[in-house]
Protein backbone atom coordinates (compact mmCIF):
# COMPACT_ATOMS: atom_id res chain seq x y z
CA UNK A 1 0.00 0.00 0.00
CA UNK A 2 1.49 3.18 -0.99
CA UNK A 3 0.92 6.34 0.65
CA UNK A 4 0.43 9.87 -0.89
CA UNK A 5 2.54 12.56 0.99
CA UNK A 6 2.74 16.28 0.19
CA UNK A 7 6.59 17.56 0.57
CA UNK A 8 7.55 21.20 1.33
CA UNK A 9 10.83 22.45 0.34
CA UNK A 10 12.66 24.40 2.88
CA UNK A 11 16.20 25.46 2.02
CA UNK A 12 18.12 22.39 1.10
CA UNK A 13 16.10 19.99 3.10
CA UNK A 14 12.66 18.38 1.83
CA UNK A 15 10.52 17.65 4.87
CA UNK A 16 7.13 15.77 4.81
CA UNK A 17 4.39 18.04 6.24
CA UNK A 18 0.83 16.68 5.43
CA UNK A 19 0.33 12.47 4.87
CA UNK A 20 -2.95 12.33 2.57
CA UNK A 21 -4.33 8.88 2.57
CA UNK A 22 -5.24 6.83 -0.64
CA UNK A 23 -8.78 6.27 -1.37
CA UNK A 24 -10.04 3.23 -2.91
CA UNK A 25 -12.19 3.07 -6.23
CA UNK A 26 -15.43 2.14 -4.45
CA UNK A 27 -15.06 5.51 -2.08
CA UNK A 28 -14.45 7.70 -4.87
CA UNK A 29 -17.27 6.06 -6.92
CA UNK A 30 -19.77 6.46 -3.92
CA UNK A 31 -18.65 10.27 -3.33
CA UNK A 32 -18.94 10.68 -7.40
CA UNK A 33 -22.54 9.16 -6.74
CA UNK A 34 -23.66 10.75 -3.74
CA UNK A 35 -25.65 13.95 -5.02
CA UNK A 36 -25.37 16.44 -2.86
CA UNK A 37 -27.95 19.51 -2.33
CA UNK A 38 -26.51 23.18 -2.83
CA UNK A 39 -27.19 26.04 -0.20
CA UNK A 40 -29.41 27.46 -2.84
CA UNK A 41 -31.59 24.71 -2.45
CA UNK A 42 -32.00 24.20 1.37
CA UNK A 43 -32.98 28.05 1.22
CA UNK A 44 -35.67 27.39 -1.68
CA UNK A 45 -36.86 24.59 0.01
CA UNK A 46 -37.20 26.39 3.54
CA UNK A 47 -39.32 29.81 1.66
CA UNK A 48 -41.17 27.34 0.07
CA UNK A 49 -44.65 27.61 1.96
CA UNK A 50 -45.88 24.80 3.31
CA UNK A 51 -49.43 23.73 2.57
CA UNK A 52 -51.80 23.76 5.67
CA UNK A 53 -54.68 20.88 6.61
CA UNK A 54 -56.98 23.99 5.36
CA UNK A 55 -55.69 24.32 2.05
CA UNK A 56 -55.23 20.97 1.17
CA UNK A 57 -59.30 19.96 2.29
CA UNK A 58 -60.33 23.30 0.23
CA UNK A 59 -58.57 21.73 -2.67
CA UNK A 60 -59.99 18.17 -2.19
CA UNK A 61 -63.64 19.69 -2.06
CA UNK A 62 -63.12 21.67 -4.84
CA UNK A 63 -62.10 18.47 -6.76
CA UNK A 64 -65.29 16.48 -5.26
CA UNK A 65 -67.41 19.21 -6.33
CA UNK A 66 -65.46 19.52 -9.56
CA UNK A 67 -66.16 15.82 -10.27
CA UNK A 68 -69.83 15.80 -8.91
CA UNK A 69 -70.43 18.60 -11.75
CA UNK A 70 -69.16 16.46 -14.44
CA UNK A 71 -71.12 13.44 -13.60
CA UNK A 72 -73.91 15.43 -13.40
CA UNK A 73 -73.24 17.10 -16.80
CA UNK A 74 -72.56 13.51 -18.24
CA UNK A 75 -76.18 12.62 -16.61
CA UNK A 76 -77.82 15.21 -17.98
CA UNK A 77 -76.86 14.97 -21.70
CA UNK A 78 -77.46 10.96 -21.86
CA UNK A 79 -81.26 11.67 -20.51
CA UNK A 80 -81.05 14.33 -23.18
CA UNK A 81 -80.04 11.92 -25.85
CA UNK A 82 -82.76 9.40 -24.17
CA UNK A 83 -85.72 11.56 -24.68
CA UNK A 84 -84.82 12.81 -27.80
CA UNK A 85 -84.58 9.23 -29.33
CA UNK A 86 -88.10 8.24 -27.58
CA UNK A 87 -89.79 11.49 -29.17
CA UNK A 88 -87.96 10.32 -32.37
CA UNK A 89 -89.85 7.19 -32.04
CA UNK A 90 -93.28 8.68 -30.88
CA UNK A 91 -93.13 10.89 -34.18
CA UNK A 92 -93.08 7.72 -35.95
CA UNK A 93 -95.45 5.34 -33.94
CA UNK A 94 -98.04 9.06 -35.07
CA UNK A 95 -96.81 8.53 -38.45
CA UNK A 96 -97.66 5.09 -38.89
CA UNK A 97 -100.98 5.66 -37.35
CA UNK A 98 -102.23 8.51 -38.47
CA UNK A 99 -101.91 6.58 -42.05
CA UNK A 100 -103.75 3.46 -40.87
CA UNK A 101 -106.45 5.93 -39.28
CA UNK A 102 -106.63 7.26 -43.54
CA UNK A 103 -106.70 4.11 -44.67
CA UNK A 104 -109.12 3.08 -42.08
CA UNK A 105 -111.25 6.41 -42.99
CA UNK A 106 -110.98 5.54 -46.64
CA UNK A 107 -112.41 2.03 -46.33
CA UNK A 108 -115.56 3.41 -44.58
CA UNK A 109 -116.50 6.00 -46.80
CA UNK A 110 -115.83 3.75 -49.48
CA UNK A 111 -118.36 1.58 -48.37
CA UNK A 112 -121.06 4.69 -47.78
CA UNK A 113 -123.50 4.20 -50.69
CA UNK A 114 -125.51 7.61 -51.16
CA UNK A 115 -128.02 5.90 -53.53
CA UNK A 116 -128.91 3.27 -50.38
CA UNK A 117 -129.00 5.54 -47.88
CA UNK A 118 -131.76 7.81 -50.31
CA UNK A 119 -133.58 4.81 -51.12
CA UNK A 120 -133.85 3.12 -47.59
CA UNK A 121 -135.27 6.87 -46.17
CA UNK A 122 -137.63 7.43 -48.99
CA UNK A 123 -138.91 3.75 -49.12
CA UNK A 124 -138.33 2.66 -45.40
CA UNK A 125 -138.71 5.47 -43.20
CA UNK A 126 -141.38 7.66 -45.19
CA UNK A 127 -138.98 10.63 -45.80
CA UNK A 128 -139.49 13.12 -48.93
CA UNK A 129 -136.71 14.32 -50.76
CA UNK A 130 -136.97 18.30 -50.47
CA UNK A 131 -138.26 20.41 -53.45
CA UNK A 132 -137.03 23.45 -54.83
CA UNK A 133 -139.67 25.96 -53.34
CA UNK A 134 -138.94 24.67 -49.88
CA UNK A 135 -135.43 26.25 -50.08
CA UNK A 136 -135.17 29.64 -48.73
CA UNK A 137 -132.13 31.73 -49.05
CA UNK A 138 -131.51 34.37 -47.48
CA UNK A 139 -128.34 37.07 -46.93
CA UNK A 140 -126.72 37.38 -44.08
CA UNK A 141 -125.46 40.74 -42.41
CA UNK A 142 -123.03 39.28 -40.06
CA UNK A 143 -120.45 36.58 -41.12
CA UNK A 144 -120.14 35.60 -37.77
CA UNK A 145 -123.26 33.78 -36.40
CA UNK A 146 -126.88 34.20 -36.61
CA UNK A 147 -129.28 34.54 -34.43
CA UNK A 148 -133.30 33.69 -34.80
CA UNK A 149 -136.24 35.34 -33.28
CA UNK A 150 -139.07 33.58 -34.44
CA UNK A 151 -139.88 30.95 -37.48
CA UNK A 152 -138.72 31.77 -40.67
CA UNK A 153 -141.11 32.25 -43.43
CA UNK A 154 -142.25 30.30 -46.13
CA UNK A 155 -142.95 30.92 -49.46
């Protein structure tokens, strides 16, 4: 093992004044390793403030509430998409029968027979079919409605 010295020169004479031992690999390695803060740091770190209970429960409620909203946003716009698809599908249950009820209305007047219906109240049920000088006409004064006092004439 060899051992580092520093020599001062004094005159003529060398003396040994400081013995400086050798390190090994591994310490130097280590030391090389080691990371070590600066002053600058310390300092930041103790003007850094430090947060309180207070602050740190304002920002957890703030994130609740935060996440709360969003759900409820989220909520809101799927029943939104819901209702819209059921009035989508109203609108066309009305469709569809609103034509069967115009079809349906088709096939009944199609089976109304004016000529029966005359002969079975003439023949049947002793009606007479109305004349020309039974038909009164008259102008009215007021689009509106009409309003009667008494019998109207005949001819």
């Amino acid at each position: 093992m060899e051992r580092n010295y520093k020599y001062v020169q004094d005159g003529n004479t060398v003396r040994k004044i400081y013995e400086f031992p050798e390190r090994r690999d591994e310490e130097r390695r280590k030391q090389n390793n080691e990371v070590r803060p600066h002053r600058k740091t310390y300092r930041q770190e103790e003007k850094a403030p430090k947060m309180s209970l207070k602050i740190t429960m304002l920002m957890a409620v703030s994130v609740i509430l935060s996440v709360m909203s969003c759900i409820n946003y989220l909520d809101a716009q799927a029943d939104i998409t819901e209702t819209k698809n059921n009035i989508s599908a109203l609108e066309k249950s009305i469709d569809t029968l609103a034509t069967q009820n115009d079809s349906v209305q088709y096939e009944i007047d199609s089976f109304v027979d004016v000529n029966y219906i005359i002969k079975t109240a003439t023949e049947e049920l002793g009606m007479v079919m109305v004349s020309e000088n039974q038909i009164i006409t008259y102008d009215s004064t007021r689009n509106e409605y009409m309003e009667q006092y008494g019998d109207v004439p005949e001819k």
